[in-house]
C-alpha atoms as a PDB file:
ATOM      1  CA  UNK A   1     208.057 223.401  25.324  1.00  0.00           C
ATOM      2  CA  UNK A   2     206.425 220.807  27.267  1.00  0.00           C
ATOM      3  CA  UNK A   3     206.706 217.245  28.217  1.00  0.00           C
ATOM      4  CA  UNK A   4     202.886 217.088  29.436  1.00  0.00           C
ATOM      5  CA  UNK A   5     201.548 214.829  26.371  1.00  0.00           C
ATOM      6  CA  UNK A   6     198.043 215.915  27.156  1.00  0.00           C
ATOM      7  CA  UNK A   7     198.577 219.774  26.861  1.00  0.00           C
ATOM      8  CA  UNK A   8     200.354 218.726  23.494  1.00  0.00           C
ATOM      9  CA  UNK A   9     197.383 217.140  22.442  1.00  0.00           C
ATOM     10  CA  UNK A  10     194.921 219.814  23.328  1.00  0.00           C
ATOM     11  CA  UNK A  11     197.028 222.666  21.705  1.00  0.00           C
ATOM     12  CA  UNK A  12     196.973 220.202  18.377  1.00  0.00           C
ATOM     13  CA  UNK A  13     193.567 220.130  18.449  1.00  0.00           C
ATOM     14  CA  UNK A  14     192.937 223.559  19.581  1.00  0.00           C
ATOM     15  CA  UNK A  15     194.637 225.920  21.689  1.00  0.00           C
ATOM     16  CA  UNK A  16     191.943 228.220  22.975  1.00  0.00           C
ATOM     17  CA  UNK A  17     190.340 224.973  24.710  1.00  0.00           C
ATOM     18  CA  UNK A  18     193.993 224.304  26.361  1.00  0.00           C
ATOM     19  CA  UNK A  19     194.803 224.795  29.957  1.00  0.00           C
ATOM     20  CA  UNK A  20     197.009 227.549  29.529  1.00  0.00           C
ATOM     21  CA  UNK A  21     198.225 230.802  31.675  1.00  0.00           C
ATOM     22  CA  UNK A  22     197.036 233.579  30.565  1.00  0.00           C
ATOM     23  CA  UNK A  23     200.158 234.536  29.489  1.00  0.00           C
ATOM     24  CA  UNK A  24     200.363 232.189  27.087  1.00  0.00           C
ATOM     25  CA  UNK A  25     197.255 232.325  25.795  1.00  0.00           C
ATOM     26  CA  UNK A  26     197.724 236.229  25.155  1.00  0.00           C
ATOM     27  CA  UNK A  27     200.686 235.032  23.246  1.00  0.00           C
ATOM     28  CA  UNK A  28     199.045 232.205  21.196  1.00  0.00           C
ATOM     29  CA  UNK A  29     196.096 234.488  20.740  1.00  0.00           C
ATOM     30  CA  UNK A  30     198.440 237.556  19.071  1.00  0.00           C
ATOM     31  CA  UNK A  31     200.741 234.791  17.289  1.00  0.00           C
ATOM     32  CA  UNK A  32     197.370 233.334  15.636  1.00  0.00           C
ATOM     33  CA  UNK A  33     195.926 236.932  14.746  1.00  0.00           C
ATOM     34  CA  UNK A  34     199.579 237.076  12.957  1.00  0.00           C
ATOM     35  CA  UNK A  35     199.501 234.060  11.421  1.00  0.00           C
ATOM     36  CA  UNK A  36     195.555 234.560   9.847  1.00  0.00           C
ATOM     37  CA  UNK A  37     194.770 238.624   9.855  1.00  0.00           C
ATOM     38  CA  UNK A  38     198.832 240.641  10.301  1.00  0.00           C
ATOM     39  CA  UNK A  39     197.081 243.908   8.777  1.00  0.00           C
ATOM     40  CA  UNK A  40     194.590 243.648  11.920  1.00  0.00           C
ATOM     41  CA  UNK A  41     197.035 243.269  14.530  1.00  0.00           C
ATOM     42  CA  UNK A  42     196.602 246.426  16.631  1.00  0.00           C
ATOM     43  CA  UNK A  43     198.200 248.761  19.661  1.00  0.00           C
ATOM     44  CA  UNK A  44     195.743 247.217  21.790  1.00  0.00           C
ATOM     45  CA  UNK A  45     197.135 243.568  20.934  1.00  0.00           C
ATOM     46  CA  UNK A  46     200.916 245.048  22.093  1.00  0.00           C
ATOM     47  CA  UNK A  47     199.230 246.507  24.978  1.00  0.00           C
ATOM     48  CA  UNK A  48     197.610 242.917  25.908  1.00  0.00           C
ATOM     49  CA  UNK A  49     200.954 240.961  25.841  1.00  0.00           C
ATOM     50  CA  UNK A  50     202.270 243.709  28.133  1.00  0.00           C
ATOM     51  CA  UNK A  51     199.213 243.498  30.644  1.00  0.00           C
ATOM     52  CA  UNK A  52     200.078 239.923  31.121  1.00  0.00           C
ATOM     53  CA  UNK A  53     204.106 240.710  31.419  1.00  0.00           C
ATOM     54  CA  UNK A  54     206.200 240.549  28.246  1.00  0.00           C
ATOM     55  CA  UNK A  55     208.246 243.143  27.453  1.00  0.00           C
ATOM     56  CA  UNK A  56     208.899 245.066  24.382  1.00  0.00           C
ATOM     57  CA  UNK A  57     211.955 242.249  23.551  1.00  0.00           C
ATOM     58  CA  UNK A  58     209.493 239.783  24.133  1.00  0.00           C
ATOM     59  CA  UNK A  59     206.894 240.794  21.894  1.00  0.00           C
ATOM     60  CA  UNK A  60     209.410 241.196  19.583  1.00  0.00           C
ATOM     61  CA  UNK A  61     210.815 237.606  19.769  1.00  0.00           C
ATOM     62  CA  UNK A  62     207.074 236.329  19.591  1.00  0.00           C
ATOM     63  CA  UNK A  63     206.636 238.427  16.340  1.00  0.00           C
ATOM     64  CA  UNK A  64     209.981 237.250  14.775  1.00  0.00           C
ATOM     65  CA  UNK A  65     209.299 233.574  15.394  1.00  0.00           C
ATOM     66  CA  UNK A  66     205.417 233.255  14.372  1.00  0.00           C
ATOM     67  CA  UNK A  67     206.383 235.837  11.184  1.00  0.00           C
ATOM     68  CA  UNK A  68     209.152 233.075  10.542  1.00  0.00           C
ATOM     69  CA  UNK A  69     207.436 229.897  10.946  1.00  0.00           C
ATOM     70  CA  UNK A  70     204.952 231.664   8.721  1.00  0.00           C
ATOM     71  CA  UNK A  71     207.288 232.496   5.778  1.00  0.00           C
ATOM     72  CA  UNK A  72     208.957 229.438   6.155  1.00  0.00           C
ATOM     73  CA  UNK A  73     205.970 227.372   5.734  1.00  0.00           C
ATOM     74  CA  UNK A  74     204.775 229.576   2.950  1.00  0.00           C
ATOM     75  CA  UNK A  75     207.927 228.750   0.893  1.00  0.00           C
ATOM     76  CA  UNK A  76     207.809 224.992   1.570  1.00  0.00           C
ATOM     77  CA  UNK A  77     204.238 225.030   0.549  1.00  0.00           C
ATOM     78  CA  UNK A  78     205.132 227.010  -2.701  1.00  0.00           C
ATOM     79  CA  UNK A  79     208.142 224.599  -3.489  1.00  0.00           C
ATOM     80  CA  UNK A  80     205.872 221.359  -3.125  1.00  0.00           C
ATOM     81  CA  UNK A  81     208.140 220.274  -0.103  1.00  0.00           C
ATOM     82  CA  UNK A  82     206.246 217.359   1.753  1.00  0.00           C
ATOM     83  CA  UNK A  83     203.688 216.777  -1.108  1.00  0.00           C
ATOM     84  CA  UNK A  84     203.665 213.513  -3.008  1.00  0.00           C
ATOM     85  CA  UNK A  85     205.896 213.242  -6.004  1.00  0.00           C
ATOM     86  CA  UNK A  86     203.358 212.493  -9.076  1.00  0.00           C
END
């Protein structure tokens, strides 16, 4: 969560060319390898959040809310929510 307008703008275009800390980019990096390849995430992602400090809680949370925003998405997109009524 961030007021900076220009860091808003650079993660909506794209986030690996955002100034971020490396802790957050570890966690964008394993939310997107969630989000486009789950049956490739690997130990060695875990053990990547932890080098750059989140616990096992907080790569739990991270999971749980990109695994949400995921399925949630998915069933909007199946239900035609947002589309254009014909």
């Amino acid at each position: 969560m961030s007021l900076d307008a220009e860091l808003a703008a650079q993660l909506a275009r794209d986030y690996t060319q955002a100034k971020l800390s490396e802790q957050d980019r570890a966690m964008l990096d394993y939310a997107a390898k969630l989000t486009r390849h789950a049956v490739r995430v690997s130990p060695e992602d875990l053990d990547r959040l932890r080098q750059v400090g989140f616990d096992d809680r907080g790569i739990l949370q991270i999971n749980l809310i990109a695994s949400y925003f995921n399925y949630i998405n998915r069933v909007a997109d199946g239900l035609g929510v947002g589309r254009p009524v014909a």
